[in-house]
N, C-alpha and C. Protein backbone atom coordinates (compact mmCIF):
# COMPACT_ATOMS: atom_id res chain seq x y z
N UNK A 1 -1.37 -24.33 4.36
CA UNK A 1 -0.86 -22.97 4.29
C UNK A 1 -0.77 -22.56 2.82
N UNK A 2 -0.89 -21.53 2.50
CA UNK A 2 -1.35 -20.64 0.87
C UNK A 2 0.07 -20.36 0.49
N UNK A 3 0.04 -20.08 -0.87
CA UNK A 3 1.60 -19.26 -1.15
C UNK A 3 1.00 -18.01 -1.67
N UNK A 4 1.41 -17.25 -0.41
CA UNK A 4 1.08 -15.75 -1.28
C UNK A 4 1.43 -15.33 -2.34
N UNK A 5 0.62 -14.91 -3.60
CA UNK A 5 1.32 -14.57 -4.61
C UNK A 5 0.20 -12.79 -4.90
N UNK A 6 1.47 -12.01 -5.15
CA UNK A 6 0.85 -10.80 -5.35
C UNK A 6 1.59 -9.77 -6.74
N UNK A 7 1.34 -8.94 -6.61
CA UNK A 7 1.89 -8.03 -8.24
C UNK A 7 1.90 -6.69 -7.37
N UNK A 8 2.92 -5.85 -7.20
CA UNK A 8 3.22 -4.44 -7.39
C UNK A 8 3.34 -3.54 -8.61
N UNK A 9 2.51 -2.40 -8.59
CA UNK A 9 2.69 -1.46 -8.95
C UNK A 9 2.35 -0.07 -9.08
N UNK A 10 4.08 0.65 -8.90
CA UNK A 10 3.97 1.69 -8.45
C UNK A 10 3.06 2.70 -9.48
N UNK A 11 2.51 3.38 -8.61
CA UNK A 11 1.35 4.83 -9.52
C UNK A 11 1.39 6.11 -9.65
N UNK A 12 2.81 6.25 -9.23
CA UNK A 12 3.44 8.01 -8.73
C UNK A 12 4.19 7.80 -9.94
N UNK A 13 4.37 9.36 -10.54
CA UNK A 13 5.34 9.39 -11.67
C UNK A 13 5.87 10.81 -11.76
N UNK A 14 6.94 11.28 -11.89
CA UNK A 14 7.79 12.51 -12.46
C UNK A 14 8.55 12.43 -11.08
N UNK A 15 9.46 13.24 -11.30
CA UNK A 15 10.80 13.61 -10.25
C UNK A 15 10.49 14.67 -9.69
N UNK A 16 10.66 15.86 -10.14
CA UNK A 16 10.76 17.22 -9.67
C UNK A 16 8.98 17.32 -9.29
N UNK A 17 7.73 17.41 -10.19
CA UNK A 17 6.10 17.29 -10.07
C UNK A 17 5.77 15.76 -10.08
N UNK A 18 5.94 15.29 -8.73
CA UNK A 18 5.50 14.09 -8.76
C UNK A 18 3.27 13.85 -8.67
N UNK A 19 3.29 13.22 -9.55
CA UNK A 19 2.15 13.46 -10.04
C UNK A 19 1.58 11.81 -10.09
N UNK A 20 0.10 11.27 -9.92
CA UNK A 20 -0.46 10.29 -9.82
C UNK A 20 -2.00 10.32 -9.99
N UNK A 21 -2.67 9.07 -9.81
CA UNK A 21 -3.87 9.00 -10.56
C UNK A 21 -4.74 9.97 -9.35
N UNK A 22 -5.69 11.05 -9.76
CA UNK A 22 -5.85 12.00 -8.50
C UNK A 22 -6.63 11.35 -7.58
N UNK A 23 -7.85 10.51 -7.80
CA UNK A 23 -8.30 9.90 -6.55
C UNK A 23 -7.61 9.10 -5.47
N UNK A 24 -6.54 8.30 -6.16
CA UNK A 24 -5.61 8.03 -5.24
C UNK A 24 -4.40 8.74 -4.47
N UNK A 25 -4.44 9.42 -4.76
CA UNK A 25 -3.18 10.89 -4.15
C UNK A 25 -3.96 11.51 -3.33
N UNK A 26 -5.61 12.25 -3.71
CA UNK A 26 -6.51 12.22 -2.10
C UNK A 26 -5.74 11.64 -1.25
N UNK A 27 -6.85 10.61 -1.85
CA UNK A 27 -6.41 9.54 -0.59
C UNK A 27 -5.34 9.62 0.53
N UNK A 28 -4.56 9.43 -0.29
CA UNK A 28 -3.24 9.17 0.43
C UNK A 28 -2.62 10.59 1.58
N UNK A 29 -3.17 11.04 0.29
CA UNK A 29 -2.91 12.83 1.55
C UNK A 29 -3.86 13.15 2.44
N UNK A 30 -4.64 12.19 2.45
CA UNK A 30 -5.64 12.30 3.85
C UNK A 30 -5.21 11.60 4.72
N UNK A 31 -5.17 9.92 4.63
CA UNK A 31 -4.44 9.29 5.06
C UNK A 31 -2.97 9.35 6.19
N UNK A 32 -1.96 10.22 5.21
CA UNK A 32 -0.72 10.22 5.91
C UNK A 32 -1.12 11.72 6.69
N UNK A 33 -1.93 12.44 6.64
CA UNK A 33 -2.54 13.81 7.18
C UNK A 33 -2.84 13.15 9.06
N UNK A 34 -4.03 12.04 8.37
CA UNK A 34 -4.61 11.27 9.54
C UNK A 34 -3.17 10.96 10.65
N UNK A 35 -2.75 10.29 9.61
CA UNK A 35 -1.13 9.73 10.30
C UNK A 35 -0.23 10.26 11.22
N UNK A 36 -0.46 12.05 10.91
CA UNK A 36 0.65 13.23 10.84
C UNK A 36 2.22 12.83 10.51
N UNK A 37 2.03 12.60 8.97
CA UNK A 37 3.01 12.42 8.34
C UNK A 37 2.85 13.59 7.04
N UNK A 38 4.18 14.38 7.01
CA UNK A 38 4.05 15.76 6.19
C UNK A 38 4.20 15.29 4.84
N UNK A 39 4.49 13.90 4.10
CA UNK A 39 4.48 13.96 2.94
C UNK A 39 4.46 12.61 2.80
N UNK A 40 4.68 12.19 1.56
CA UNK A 40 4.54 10.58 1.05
C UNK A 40 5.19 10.82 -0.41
N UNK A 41 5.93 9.95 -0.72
CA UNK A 41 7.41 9.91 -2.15
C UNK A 41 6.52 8.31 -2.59
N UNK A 42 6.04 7.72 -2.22
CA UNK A 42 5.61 6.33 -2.69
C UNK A 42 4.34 5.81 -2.55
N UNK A 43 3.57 5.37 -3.55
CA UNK A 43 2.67 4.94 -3.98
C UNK A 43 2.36 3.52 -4.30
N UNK A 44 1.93 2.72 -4.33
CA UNK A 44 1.30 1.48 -4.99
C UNK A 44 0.47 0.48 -4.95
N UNK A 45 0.10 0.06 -6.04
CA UNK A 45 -1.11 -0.63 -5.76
C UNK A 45 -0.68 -2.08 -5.80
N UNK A 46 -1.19 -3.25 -4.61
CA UNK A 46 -1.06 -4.04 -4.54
C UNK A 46 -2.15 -5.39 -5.19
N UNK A 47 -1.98 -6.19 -5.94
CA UNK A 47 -3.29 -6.84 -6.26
C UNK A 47 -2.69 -8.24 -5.50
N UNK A 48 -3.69 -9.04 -5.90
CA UNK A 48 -3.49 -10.50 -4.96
C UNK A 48 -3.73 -11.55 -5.92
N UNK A 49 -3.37 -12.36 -6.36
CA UNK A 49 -4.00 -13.87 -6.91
C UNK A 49 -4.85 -14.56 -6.14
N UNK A 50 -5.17 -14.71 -5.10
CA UNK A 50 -6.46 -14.86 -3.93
C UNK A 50 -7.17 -13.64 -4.28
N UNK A 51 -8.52 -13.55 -5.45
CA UNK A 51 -9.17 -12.51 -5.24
C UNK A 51 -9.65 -12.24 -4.01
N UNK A 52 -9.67 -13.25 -3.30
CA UNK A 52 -11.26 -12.90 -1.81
C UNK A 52 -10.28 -12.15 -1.09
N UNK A 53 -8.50 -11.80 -1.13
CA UNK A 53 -8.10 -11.26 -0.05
C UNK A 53 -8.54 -9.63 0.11
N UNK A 54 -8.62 -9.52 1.54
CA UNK A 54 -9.02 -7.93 1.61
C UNK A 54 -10.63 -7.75 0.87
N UNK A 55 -11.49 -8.77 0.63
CA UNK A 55 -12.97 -8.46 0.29
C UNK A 55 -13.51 -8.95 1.01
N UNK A 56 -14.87 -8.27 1.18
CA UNK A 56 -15.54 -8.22 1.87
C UNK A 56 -17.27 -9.40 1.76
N UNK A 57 -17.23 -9.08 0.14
CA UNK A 57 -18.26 -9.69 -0.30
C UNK A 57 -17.98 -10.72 -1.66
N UNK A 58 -18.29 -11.88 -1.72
CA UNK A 58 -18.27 -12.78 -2.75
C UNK A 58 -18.31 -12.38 -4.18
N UNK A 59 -17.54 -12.22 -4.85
CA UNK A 59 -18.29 -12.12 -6.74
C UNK A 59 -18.82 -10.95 -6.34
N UNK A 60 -18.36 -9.66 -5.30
CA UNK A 60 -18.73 -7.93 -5.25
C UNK A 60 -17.96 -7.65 -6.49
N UNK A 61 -18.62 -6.36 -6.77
CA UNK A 61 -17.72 -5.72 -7.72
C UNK A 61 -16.37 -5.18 -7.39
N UNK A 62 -14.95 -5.33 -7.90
CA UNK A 62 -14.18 -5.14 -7.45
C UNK A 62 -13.87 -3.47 -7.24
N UNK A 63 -14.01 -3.32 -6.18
CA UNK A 63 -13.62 -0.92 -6.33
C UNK A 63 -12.57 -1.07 -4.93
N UNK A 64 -12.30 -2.18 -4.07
CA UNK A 64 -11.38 -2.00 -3.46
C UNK A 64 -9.88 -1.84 -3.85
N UNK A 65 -8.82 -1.03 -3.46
CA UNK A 65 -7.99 -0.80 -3.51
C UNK A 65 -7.14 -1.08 -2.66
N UNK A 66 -5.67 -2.52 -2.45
CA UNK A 66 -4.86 -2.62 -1.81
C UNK A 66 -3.86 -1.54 -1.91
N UNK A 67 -3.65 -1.02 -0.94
CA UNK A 67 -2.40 0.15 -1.50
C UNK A 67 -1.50 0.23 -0.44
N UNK A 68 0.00 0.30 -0.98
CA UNK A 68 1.13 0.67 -0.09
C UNK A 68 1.75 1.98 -0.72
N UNK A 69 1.75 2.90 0.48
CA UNK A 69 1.76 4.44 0.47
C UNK A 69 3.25 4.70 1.60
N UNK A 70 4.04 5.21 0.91
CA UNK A 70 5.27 5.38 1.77
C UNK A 70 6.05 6.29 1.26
N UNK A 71 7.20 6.08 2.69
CA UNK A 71 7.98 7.80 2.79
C UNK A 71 9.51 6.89 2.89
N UNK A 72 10.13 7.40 1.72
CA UNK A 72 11.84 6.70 1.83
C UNK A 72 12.38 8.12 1.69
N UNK A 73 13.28 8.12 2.67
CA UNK A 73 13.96 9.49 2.83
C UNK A 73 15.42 8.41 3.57
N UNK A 74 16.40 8.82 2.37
CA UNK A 74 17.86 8.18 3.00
C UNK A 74 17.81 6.15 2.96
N UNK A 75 18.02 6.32 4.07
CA UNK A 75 17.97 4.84 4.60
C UNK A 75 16.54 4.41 5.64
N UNK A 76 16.07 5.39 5.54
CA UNK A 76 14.76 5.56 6.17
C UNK A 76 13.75 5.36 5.27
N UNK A 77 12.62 3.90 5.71
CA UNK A 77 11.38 3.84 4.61
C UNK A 77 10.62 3.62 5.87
N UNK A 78 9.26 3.86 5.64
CA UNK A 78 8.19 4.03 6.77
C UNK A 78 7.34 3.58 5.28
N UNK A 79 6.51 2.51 5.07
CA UNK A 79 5.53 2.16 4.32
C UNK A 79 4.02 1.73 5.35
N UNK A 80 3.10 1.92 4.61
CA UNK A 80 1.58 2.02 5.64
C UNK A 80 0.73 1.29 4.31
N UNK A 81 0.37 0.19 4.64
CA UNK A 81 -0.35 -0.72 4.06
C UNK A 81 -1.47 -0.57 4.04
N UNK A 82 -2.54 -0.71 3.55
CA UNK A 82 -4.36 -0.20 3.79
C UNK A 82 -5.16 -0.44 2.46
N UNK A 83 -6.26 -0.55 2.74
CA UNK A 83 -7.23 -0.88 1.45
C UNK A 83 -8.32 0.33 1.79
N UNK A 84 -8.15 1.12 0.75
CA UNK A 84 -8.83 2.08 -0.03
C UNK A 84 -9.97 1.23 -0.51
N UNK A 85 -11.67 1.81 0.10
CA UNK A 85 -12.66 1.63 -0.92
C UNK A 85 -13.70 3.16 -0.44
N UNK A 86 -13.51 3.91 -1.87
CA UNK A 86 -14.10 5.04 -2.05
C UNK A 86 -13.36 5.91 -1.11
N UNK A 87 -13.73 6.34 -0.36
CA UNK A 87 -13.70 7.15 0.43
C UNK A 87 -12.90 7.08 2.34
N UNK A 88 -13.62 5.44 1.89
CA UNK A 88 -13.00 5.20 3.51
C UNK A 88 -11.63 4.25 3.51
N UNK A 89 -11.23 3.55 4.82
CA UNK A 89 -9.70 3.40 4.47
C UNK A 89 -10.13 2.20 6.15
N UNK A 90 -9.07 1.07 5.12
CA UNK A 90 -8.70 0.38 6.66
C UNK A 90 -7.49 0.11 6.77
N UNK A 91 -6.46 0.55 7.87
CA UNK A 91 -5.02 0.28 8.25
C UNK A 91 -5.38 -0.99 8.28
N UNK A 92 -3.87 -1.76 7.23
CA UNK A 92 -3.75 -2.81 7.83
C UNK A 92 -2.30 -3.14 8.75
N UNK A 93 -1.23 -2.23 8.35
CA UNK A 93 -0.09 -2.53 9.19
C UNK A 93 0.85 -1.31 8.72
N UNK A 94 1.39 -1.31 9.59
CA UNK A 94 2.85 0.00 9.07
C UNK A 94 4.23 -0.69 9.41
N UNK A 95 4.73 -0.16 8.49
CA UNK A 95 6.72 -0.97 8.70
C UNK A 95 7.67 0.43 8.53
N UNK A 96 8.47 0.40 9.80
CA UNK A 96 9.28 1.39 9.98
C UNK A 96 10.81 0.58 9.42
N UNK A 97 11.70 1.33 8.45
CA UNK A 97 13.24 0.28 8.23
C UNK A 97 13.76 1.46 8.51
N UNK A 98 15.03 1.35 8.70
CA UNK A 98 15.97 -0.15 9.09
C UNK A 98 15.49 -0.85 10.17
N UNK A 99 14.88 -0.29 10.80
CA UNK A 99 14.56 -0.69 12.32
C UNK A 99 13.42 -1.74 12.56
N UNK A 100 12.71 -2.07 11.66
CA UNK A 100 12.36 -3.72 10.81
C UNK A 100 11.16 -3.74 11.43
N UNK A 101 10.37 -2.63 12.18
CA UNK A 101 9.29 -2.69 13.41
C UNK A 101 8.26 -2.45 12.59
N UNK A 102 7.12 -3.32 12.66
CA UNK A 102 6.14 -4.04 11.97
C UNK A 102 5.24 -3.80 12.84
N UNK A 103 4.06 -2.93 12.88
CA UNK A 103 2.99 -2.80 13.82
C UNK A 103 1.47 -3.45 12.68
N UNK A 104 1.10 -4.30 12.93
CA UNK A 104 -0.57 -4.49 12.49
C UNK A 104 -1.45 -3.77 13.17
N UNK A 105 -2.53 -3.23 12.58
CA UNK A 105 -3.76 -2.30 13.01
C UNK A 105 -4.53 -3.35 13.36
N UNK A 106 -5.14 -2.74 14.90
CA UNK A 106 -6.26 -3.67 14.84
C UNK A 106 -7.85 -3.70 14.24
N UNK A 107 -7.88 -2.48 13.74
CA UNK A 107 -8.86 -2.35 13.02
C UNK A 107 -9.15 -3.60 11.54
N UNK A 108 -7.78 -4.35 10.96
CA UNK A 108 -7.70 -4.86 10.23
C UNK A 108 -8.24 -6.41 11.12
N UNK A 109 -7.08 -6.51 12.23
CA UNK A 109 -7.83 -7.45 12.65
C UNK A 109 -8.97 -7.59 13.29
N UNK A 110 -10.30 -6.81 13.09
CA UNK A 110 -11.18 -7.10 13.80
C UNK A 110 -12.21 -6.62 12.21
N UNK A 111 -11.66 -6.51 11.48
CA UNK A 111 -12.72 -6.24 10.15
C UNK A 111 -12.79 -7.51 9.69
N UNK A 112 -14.44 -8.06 9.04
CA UNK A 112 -14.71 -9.28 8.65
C UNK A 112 -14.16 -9.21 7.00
N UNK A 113 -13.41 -10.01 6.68
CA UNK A 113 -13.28 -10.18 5.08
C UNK A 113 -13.31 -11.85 4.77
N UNK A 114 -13.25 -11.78 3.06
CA UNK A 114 -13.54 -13.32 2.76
C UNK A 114 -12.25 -14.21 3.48
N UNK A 115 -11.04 -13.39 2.90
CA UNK A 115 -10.01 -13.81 3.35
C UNK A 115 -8.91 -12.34 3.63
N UNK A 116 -7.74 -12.69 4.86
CA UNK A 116 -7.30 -11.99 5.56
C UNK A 116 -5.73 -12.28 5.19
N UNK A 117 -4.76 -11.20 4.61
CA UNK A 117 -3.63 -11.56 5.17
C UNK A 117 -3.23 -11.70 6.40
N UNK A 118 -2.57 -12.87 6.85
CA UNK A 118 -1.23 -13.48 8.06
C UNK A 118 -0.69 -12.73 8.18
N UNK A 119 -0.20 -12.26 10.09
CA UNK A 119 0.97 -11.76 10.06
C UNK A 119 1.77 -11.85 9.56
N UNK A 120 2.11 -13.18 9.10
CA UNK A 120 3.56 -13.51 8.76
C UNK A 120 3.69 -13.43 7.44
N UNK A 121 2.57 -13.33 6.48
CA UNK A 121 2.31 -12.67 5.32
C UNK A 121 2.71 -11.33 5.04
N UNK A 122 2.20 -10.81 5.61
CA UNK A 122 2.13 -8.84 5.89
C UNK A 122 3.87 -8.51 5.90
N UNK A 123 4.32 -9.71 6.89
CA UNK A 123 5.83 -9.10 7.25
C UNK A 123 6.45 -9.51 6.11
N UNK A 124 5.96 -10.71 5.50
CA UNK A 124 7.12 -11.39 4.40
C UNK A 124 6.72 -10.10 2.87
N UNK A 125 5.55 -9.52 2.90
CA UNK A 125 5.17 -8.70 1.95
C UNK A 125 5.91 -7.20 2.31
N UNK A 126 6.65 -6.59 3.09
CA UNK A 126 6.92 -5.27 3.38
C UNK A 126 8.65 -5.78 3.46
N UNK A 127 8.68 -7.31 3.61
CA UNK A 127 10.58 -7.72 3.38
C UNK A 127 10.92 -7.71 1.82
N UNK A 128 9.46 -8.23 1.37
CA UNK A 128 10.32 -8.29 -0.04
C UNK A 128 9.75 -6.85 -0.81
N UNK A 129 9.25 -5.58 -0.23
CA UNK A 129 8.99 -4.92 -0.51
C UNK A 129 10.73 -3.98 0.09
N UNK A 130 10.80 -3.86 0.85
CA UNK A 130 12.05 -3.46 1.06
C UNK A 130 13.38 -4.06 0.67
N UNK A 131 13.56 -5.39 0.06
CA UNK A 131 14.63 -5.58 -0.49
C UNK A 131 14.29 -5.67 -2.57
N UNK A 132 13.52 -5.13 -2.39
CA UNK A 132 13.33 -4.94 -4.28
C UNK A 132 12.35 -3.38 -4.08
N UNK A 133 12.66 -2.44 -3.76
CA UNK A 133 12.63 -1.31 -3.58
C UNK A 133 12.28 -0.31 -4.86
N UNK A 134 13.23 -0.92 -5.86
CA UNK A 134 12.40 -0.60 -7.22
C UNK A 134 10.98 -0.35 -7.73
N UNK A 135 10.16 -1.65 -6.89
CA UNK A 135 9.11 -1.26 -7.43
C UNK A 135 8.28 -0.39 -6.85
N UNK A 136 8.57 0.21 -5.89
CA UNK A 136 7.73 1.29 -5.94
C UNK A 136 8.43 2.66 -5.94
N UNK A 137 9.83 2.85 -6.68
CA UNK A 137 10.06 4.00 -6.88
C UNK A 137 9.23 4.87 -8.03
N UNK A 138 9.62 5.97 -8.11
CA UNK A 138 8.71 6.85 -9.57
C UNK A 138 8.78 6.15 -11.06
N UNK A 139 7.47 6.09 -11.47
CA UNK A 139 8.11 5.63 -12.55
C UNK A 139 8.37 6.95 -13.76
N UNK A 140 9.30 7.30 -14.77
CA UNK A 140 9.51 8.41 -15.56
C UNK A 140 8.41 8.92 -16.19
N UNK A 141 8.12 10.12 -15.80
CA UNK A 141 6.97 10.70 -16.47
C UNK A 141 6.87 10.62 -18.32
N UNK A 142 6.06 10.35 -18.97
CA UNK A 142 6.07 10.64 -20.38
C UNK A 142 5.64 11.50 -20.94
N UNK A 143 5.77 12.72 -21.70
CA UNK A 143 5.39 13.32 -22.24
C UNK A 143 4.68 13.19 -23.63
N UNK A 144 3.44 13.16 -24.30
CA UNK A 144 3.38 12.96 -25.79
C UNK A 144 2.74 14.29 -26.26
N UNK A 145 3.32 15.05 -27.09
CA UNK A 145 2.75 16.21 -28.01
C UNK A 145 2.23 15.79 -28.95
């Protein structure tokens, strides 16, 4: 058995004009559109220390994008896990809190990759994503004149 090891970080920034890198904000507003979800407060990109996870092809050039895209309103977080490449998109799981309900797509499980996150991966990645919550809040916009 592997020890997952991964890196967050969030890609949304300002409070009042929340603003992010624009191909990925597409995205995402297509995405949670697809979803029928009216908005999204959270952004981020997930990388892996297992390059092969979520690829498709050996030593490919890397343009895939792990991303967790979510809506925290209150005590309410709904995060939707998926890998962005170009244009197209594969669900890999959604987590509804408090209510701790963890659905995997089967589209994820039936897509060939080098290597695949575990359920029990996916869930332990959206627990410690919900109890360190920080990292994917906004980060402060900077201004330089």
């Amino acid at each position: 058995m592997r020890t997952l090891i991964f890196s967050i970080d969030s890609v949304l920034f300002g409070l009042e004009n929340t603003r992010g890198p624009m191909e990925m904000v597409q995205f995402a507003n297509r995405l949670t559109s697809h979803e029928g979800i009216r908005w999204f407060n959270r952004m981020a990109c997930i990388e892996f220390n297992d390059l092969n996870i979520n690829k498709a092809l050996p030593g490919g050039v890397h343009t895939d994008n792990t991303l967790l895209i979510g809506q925290e309103n209150g005590v309410y977080l709904d995060l939707y896990l998926c890998i962005r490449n170009g244009r197209n998109c594969c669900r890999i799981a959604t987590a509804h809190f408090p209510d701790s309900e963890i659905y995997i797509h089967d589209e994820y499980r039936h897509t060939i990759f080098l290597e695949k996150l575990t359920e029990d991966e996916i869930k332990s990645l959206f627990n410690y994503v919900r109890g360190h919550i920080e990292l994917i809040h906004l980060k402060p916009a900077t201004r330089g004149y």
